[in-house]
PDB file of N, CA and C in Angstrom:
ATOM      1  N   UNK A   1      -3.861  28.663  -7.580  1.00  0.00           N
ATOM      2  CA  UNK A   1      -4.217  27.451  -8.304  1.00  0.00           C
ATOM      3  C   UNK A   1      -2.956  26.648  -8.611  1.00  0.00           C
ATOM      4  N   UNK A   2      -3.194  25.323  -8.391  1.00  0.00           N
ATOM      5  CA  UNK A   2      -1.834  24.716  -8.927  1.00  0.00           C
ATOM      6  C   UNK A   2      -1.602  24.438 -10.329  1.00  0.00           C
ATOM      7  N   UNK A   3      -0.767  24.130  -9.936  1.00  0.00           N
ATOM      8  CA  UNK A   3      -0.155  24.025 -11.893  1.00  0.00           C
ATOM      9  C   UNK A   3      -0.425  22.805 -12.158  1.00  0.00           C
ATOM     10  N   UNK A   4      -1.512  22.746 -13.765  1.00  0.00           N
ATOM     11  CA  UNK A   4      -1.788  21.222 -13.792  1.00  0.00           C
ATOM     12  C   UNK A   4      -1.071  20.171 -14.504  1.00  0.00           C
ATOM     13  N   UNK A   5       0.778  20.528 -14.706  1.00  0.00           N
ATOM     14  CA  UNK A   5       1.566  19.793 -15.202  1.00  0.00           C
ATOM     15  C   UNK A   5       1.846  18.708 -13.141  1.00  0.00           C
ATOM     16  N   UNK A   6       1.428  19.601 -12.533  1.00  0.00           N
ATOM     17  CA  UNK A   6       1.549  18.894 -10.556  1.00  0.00           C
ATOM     18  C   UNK A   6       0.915  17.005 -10.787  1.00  0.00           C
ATOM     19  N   UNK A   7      -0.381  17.672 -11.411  1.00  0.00           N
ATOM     20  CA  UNK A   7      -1.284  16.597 -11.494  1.00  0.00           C
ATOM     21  C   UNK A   7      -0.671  15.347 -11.550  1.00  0.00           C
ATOM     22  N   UNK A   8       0.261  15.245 -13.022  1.00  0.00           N
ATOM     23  CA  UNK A   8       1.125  13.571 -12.968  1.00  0.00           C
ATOM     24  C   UNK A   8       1.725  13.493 -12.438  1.00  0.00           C
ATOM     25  N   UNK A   9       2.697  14.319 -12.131  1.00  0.00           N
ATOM     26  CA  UNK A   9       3.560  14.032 -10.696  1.00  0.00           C
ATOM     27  C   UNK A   9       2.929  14.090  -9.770  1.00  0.00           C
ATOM     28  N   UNK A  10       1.702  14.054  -9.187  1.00  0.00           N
ATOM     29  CA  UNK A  10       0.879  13.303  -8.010  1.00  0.00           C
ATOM     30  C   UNK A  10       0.749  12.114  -7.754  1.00  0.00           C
ATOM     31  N   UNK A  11       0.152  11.805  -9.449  1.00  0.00           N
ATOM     32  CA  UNK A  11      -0.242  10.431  -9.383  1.00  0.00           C
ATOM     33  C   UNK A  11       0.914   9.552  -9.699  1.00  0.00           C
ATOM     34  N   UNK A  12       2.110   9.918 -10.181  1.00  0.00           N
ATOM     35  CA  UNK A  12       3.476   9.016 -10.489  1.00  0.00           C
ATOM     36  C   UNK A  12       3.915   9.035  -9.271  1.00  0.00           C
ATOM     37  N   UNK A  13       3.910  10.192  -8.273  1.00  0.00           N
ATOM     38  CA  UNK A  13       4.525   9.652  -7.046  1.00  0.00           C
ATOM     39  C   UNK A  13       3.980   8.622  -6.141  1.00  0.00           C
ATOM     40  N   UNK A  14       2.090   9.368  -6.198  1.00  0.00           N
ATOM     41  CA  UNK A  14       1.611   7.667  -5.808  1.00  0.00           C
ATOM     42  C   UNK A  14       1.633   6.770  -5.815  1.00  0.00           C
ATOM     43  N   UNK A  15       2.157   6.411  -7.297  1.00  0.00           N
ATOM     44  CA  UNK A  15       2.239   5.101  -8.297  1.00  0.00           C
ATOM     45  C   UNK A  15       3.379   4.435  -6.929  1.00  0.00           C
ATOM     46  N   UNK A  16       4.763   5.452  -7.413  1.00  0.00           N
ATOM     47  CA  UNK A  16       5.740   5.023  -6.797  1.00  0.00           C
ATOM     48  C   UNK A  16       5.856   4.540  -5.231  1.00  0.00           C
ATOM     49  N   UNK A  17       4.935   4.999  -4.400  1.00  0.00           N
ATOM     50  CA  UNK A  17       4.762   4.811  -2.836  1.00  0.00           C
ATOM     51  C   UNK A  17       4.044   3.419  -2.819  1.00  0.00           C
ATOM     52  N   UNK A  18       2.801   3.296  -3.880  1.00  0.00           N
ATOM     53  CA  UNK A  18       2.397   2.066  -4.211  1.00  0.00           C
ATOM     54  C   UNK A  18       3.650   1.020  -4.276  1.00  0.00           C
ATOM     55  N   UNK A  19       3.911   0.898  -5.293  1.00  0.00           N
ATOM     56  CA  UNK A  19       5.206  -0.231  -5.970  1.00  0.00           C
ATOM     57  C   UNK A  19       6.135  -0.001  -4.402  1.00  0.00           C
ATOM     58  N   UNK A  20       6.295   1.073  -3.507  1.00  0.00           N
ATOM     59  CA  UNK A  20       7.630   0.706  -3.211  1.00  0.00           C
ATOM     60  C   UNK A  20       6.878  -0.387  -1.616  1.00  0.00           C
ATOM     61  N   UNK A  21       5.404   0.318  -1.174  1.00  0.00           N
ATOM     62  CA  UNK A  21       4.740  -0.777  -0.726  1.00  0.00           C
ATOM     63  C   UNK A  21       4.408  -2.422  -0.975  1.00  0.00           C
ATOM     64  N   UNK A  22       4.521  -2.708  -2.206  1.00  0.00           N
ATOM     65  CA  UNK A  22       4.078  -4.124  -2.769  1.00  0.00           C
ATOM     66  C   UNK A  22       5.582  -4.553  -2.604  1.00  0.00           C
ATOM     67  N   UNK A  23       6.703  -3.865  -2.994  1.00  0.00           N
ATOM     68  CA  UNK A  23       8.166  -4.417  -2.556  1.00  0.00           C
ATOM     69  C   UNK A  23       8.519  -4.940  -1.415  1.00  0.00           C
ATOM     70  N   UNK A  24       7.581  -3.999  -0.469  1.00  0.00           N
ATOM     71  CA  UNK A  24       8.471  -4.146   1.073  1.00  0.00           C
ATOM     72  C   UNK A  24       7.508  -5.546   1.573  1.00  0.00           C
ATOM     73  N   UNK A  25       6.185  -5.551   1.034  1.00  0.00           N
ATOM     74  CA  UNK A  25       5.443  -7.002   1.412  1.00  0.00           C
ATOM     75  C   UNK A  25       6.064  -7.891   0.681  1.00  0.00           C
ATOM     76  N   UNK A  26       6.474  -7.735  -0.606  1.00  0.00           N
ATOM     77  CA  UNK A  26       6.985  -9.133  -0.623  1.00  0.00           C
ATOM     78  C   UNK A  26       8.355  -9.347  -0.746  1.00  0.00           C
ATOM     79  N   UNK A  27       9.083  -8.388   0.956  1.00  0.00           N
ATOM     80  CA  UNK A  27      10.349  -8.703   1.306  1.00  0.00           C
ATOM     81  C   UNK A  27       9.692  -9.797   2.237  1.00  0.00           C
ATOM     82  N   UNK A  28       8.693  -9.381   3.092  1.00  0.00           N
ATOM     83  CA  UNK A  28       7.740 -10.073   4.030  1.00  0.00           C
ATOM     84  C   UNK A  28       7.584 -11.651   3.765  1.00  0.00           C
ATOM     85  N   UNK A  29       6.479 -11.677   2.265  1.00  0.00           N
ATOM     86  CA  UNK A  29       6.106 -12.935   1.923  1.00  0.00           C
ATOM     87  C   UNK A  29       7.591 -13.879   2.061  1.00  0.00           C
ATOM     88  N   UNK A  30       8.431 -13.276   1.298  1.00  0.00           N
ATOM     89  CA  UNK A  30      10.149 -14.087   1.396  1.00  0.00           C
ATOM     90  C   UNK A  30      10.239 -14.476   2.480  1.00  0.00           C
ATOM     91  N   UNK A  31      10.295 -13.889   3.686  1.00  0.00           N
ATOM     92  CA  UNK A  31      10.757 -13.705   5.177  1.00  0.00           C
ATOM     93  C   UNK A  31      10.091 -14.474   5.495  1.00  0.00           C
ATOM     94  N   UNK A  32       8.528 -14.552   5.408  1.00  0.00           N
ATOM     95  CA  UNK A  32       7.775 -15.540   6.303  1.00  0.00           C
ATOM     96  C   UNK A  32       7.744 -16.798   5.551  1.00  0.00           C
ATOM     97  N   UNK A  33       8.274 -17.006   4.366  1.00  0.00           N
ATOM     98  CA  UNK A  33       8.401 -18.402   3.208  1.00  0.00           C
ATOM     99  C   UNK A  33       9.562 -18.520   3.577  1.00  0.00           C
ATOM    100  N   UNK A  34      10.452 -18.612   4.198  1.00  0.00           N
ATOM    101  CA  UNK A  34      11.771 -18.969   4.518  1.00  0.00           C
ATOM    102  C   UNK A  34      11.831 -19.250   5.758  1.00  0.00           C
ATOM    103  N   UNK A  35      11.273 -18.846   6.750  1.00  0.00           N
ATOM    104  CA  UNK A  35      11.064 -18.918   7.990  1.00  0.00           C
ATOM    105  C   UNK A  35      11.763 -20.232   8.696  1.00  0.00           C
ATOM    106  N   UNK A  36      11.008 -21.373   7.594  1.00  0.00           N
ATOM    107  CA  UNK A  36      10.573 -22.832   8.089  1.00  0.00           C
ATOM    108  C   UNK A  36      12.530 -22.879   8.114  1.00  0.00           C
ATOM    109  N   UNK A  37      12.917 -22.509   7.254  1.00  0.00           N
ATOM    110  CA  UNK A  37      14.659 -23.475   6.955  1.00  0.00           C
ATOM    111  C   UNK A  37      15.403 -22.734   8.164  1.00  0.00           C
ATOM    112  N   UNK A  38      15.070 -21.413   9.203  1.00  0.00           N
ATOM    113  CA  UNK A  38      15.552 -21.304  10.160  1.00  0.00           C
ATOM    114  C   UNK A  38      15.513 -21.939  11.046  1.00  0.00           C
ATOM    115  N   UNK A  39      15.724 -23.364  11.604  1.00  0.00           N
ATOM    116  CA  UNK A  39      14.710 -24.084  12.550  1.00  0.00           C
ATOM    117  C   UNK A  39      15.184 -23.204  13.865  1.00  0.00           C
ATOM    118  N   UNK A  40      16.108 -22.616  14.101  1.00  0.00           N
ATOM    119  CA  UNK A  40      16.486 -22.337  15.463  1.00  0.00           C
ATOM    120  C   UNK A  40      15.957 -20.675  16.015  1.00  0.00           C
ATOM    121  N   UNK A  41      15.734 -20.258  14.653  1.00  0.00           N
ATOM    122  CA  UNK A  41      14.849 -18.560  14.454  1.00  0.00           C
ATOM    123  C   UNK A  41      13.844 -19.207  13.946  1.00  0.00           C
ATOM    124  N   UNK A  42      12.632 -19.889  13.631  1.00  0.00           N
ATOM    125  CA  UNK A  42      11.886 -19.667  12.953  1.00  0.00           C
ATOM    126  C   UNK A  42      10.920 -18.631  13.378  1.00  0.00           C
ATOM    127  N   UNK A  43      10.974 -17.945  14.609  1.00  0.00           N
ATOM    128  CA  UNK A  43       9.765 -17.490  15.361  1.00  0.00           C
ATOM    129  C   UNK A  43       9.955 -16.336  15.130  1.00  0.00           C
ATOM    130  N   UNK A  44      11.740 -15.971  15.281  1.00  0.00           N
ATOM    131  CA  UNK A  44      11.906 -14.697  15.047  1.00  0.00           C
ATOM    132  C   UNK A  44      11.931 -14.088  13.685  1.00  0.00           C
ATOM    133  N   UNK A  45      12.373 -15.040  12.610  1.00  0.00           N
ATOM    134  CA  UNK A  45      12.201 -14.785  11.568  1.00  0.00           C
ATOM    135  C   UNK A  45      10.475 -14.261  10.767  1.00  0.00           C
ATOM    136  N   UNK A  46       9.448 -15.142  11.636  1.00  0.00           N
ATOM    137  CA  UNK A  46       8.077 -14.849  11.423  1.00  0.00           C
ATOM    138  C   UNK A  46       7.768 -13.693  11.988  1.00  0.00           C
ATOM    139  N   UNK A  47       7.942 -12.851  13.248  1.00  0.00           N
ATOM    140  CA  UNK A  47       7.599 -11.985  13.835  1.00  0.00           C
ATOM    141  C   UNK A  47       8.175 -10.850  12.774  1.00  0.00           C
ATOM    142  N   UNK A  48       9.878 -11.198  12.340  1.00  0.00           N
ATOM    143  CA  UNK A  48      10.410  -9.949  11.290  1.00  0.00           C
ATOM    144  C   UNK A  48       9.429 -10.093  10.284  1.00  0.00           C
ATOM    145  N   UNK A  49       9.203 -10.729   9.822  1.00  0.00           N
ATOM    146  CA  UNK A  49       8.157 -10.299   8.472  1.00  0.00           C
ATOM    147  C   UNK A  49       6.948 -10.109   8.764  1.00  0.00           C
ATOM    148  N   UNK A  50       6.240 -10.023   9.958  1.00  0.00           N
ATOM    149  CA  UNK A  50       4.987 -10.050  10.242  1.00  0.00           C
ATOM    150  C   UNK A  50       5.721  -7.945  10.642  1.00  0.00           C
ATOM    151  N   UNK A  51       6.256  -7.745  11.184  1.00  0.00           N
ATOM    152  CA  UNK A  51       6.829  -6.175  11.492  1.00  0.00           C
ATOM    153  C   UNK A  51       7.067  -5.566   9.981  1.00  0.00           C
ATOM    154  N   UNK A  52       7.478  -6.330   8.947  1.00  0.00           N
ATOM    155  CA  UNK A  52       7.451  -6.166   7.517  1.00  0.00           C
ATOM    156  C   UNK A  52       6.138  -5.709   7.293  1.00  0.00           C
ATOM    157  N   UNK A  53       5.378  -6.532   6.929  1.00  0.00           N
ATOM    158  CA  UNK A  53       3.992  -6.169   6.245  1.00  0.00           C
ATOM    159  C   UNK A  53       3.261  -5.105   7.345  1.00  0.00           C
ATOM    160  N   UNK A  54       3.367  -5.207   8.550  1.00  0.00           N
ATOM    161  CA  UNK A  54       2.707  -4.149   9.394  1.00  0.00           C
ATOM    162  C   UNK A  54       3.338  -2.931   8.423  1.00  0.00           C
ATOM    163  N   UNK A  55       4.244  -2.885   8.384  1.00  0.00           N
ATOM    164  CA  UNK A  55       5.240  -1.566   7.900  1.00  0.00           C
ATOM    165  C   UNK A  55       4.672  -1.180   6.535  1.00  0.00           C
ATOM    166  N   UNK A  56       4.416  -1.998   5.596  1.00  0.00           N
ATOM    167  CA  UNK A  56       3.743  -2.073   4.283  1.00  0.00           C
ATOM    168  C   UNK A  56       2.580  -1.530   4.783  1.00  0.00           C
ATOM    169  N   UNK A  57       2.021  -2.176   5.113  1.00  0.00           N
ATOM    170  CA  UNK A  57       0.768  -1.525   5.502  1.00  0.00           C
ATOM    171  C   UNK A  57       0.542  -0.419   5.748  1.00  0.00           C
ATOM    172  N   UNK A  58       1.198   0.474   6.912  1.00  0.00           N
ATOM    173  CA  UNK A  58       0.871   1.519   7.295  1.00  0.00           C
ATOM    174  C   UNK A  58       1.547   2.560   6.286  1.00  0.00           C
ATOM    175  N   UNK A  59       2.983   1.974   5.205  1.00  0.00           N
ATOM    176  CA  UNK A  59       3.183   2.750   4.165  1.00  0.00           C
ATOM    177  C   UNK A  59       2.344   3.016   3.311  1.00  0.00           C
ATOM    178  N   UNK A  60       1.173   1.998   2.902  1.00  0.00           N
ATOM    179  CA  UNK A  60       0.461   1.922   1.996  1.00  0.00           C
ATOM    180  C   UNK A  60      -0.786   2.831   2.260  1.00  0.00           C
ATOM    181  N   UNK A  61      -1.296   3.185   3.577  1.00  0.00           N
ATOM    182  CA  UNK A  61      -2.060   3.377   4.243  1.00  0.00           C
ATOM    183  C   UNK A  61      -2.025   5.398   3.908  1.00  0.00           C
ATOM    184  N   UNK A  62      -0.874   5.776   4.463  1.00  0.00           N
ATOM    185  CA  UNK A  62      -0.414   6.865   4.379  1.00  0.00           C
ATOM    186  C   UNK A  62      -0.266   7.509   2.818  1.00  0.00           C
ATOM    187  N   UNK A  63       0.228   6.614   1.740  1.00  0.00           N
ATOM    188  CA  UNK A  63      -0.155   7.227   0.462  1.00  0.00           C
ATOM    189  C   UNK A  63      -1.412   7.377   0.298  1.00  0.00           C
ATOM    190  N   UNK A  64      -1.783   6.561   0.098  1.00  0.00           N
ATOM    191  CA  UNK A  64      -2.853   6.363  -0.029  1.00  0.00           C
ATOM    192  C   UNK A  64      -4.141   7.625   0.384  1.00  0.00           C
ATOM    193  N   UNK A  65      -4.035   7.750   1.749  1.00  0.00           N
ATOM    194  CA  UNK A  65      -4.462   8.459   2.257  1.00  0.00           C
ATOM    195  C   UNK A  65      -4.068  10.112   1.740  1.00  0.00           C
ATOM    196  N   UNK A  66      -3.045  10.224   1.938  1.00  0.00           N
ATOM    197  CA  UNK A  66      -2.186  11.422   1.550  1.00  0.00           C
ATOM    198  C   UNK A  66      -2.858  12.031  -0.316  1.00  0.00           C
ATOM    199  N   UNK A  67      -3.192  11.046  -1.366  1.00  0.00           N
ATOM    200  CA  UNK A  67      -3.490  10.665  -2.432  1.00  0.00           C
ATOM    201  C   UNK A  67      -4.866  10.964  -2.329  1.00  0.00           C
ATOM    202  N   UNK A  68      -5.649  10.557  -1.790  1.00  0.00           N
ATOM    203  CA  UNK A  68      -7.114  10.564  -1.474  1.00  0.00           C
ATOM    204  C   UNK A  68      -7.393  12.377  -1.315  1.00  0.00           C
ATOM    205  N   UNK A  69      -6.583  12.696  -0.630  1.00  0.00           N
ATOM    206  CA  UNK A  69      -7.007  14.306   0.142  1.00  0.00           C
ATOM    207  C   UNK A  69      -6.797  15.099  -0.898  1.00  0.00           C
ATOM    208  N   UNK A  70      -5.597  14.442  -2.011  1.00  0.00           N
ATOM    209  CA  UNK A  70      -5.173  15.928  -3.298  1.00  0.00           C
ATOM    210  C   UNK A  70      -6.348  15.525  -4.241  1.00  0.00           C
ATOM    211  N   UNK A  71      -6.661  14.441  -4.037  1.00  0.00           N
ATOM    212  CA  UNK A  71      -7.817  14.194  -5.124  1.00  0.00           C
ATOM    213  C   UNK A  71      -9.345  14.956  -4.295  1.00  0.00           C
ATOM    214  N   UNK A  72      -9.458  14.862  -3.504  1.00  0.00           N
ATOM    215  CA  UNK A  72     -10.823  15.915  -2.780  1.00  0.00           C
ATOM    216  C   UNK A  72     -10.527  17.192  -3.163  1.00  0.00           C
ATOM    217  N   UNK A  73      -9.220  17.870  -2.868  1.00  0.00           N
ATOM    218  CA  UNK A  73      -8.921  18.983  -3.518  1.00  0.00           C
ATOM    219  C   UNK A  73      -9.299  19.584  -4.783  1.00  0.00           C
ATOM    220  N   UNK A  74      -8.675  18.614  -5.821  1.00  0.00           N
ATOM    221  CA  UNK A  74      -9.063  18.434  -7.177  1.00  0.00           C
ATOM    222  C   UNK A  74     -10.398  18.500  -7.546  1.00  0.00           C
ATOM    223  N   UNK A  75     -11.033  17.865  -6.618  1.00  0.00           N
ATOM    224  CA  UNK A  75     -12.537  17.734  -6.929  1.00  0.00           C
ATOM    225  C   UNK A  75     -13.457  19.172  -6.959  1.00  0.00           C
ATOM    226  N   UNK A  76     -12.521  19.943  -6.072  1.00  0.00           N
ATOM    227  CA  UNK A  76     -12.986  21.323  -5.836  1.00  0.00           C
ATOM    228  C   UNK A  76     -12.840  22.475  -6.621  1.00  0.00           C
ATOM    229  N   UNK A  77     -11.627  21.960  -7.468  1.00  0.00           N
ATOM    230  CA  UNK A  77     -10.937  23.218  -8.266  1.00  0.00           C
ATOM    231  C   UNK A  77     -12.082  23.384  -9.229  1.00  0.00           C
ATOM    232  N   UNK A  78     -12.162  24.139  -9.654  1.00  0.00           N
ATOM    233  CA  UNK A  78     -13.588  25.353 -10.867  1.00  0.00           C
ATOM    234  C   UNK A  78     -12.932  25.030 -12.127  1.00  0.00           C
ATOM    235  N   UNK A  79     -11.617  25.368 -12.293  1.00  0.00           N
ATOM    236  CA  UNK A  79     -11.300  25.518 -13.739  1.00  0.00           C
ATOM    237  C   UNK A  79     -10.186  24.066 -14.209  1.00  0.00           C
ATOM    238  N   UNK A  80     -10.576  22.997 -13.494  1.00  0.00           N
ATOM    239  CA  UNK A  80      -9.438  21.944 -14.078  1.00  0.00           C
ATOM    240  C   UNK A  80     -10.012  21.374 -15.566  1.00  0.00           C
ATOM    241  N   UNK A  81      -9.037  21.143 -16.008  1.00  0.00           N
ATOM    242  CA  UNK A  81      -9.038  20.819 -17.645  1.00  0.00           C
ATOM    243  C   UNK A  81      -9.916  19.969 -17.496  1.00  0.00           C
ATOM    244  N   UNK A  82     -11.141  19.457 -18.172  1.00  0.00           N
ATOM    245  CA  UNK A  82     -11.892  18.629 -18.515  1.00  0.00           C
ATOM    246  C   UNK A  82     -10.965  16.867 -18.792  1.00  0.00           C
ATOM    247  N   UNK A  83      -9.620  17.090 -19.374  1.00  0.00           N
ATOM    248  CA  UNK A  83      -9.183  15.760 -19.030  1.00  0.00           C
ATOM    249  C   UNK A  83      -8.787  15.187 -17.822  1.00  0.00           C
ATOM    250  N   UNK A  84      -8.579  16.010 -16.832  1.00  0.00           N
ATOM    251  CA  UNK A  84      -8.195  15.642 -15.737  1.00  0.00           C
ATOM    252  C   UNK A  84      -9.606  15.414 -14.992  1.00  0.00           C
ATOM    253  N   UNK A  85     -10.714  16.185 -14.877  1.00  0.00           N
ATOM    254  CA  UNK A  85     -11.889  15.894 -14.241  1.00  0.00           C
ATOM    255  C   UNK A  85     -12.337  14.312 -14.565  1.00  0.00           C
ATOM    256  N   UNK A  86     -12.205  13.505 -16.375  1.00  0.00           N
ATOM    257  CA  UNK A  86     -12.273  12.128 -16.327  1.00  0.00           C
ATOM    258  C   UNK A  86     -11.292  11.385 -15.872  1.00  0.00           C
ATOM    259  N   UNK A  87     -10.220  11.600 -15.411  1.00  0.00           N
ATOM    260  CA  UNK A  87      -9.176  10.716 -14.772  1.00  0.00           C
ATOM    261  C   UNK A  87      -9.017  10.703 -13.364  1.00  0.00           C
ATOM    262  N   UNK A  88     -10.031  11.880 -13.091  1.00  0.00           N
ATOM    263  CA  UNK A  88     -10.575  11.784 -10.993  1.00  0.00           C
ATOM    264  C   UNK A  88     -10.932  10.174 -10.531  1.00  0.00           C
ATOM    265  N   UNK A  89     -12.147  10.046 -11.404  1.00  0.00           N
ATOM    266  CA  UNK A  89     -12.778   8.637 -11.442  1.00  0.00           C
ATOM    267  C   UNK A  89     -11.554   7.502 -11.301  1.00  0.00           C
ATOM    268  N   UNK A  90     -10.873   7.445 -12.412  1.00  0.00           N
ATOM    269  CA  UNK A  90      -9.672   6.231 -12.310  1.00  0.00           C
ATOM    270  C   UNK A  90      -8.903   6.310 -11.530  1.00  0.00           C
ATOM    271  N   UNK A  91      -8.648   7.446 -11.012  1.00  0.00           N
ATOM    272  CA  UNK A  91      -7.777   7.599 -10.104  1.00  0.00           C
ATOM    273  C   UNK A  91      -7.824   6.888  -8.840  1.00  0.00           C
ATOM    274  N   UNK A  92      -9.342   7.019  -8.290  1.00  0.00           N
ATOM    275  CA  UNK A  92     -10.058   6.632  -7.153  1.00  0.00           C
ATOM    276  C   UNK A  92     -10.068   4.845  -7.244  1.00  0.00           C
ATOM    277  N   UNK A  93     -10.187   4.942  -8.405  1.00  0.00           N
ATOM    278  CA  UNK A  93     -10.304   2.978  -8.559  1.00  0.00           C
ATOM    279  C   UNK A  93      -8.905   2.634  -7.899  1.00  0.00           C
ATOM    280  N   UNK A  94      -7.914   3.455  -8.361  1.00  0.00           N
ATOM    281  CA  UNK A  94      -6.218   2.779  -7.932  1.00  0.00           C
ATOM    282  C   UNK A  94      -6.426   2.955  -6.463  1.00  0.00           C
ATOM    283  N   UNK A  95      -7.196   3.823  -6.008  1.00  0.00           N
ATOM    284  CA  UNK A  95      -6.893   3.843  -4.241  1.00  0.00           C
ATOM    285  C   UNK A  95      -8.041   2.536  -3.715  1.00  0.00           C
ATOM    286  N   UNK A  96      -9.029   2.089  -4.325  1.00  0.00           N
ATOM    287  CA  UNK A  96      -9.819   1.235  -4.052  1.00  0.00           C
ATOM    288  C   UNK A  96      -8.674  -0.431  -4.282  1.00  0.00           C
ATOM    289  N   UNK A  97      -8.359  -0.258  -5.345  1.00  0.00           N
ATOM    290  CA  UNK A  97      -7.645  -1.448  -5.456  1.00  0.00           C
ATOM    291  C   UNK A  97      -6.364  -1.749  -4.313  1.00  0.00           C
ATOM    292  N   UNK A  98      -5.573  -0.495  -3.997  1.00  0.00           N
ATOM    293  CA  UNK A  98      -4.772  -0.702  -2.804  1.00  0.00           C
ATOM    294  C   UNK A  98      -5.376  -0.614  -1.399  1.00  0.00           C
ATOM    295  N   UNK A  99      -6.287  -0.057  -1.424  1.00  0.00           N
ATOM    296  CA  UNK A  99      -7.072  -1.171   0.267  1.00  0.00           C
ATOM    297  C   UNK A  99      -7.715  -2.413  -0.035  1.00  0.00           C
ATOM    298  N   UNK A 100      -7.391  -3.003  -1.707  1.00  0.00           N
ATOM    299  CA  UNK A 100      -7.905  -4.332  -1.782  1.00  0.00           C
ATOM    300  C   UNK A 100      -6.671  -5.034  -1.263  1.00  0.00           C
ATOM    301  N   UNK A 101      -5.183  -4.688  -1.733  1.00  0.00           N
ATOM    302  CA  UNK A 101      -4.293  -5.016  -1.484  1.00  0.00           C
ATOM    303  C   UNK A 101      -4.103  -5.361   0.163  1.00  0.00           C
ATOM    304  N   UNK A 102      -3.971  -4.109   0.400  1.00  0.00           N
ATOM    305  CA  UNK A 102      -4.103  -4.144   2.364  1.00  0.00           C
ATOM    306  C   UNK A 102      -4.872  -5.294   2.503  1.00  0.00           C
ATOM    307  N   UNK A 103      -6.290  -5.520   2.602  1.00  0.00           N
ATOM    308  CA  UNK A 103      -7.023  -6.035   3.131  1.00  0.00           C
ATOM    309  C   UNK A 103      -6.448  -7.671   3.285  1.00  0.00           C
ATOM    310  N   UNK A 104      -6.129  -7.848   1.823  1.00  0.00           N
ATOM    311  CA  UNK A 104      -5.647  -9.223   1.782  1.00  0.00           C
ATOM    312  C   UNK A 104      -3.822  -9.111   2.095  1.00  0.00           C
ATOM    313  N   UNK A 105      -3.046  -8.248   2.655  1.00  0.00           N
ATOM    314  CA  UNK A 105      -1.922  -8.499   3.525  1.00  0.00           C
ATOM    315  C   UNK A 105      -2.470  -8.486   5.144  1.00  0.00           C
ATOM    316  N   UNK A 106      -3.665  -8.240   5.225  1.00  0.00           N
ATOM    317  CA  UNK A 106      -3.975  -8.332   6.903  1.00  0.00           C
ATOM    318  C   UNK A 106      -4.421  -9.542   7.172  1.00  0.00           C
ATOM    319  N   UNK A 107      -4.866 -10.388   6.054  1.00  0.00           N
ATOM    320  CA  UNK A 107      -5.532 -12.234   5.864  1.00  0.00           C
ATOM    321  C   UNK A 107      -3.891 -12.250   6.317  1.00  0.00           C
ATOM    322  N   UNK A 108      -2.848 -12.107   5.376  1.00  0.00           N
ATOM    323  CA  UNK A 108      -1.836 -13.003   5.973  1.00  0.00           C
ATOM    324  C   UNK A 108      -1.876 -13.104   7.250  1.00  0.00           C
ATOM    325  N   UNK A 109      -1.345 -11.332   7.459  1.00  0.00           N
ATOM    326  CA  UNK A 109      -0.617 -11.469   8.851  1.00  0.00           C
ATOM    327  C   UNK A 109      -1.654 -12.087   9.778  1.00  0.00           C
ATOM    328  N   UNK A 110      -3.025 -11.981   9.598  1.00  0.00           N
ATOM    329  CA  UNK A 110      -3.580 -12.770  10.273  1.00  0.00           C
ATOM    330  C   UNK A 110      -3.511 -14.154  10.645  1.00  0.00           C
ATOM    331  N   UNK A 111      -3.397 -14.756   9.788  1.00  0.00           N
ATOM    332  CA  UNK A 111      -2.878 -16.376   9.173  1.00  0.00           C
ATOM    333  C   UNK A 111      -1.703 -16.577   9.853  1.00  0.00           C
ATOM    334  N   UNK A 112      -1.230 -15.617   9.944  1.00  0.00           N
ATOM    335  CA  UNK A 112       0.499 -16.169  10.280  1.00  0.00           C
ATOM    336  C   UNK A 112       0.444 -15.630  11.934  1.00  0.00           C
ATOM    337  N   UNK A 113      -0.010 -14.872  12.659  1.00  0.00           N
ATOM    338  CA  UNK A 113      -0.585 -14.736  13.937  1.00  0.00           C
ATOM    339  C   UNK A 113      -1.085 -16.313  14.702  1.00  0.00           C
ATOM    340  N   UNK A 114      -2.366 -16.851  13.755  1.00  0.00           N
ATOM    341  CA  UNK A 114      -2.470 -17.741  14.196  1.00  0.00           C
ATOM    342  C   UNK A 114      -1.787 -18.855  14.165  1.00  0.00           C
ATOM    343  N   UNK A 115      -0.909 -18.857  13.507  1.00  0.00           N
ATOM    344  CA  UNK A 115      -0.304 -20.111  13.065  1.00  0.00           C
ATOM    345  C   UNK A 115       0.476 -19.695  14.055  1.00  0.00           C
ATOM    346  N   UNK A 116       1.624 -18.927  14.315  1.00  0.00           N
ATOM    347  CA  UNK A 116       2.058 -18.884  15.631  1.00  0.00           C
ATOM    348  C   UNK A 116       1.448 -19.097  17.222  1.00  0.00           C
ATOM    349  N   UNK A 117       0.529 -18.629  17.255  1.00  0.00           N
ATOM    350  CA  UNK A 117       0.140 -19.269  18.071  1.00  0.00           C
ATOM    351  C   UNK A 117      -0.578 -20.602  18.703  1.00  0.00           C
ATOM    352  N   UNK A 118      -0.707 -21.342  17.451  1.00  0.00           N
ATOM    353  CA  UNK A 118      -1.045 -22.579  17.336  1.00  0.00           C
ATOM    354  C   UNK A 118       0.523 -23.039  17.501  1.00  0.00           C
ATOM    355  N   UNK A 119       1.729 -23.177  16.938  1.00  0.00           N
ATOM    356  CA  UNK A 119       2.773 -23.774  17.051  1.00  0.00           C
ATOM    357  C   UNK A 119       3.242 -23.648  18.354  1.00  0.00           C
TER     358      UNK A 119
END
């Protein structure tokens, strides 16, 4: 059985893979908002931040995921403290809210796909 001092350091490391995901997109958002003042890179400068948020993404993707599986685990254990069995629930909301996140960094890169190829 694991030790249920593990528990917050699960979810603080998640926290942290989270935050260090929302950082690396909005090295991205910068990259692709700056783009325009490269006139002689602007294309390459868009493609680097469009390789940015891909990267976010699939970081975000992998906690996330990784996060999801200790919490199925959890779900299984017999004897977890009754406070931790109500913080399963919230827990699950934070992984719902970061594929809300994703979803709307794939509108960008989408957005910015087309816009390249319209230019």
């Amino acid at each position: 059985m694991t030790k249920f001092h593990e528990l917050q350091s699960a979810l603080n490391g998640y926290t942290s893979m989270i935050r260090n995901m929302f950082l690396t997109s909005s090295i991205g958002f910068v990259a692709i908002t700056f783009s325009n003042q490269f006139i002689k890179y602007q294309t390459h400068m868009q493609i680097m931040s469009l390789v940015i948020f891909i990267y976010s993404i699939i970081y975000g993707i992998k906690a996330t995921f990784d996060f999801k599986e200790y919490l199925k685990y959890l779900n299984q254990v017999s004897n977890l403290p009754e406070v931790y069995k109500m913080q399963l629930d919230n827990w699950e909301q934070w992984i719902i809210l970061t594929y809300l996140y994703i979803f709307i960094l794939l509108i960008i890169i989408f957005a910015t796909l087309f816009r390249l190829v319209l230019v």
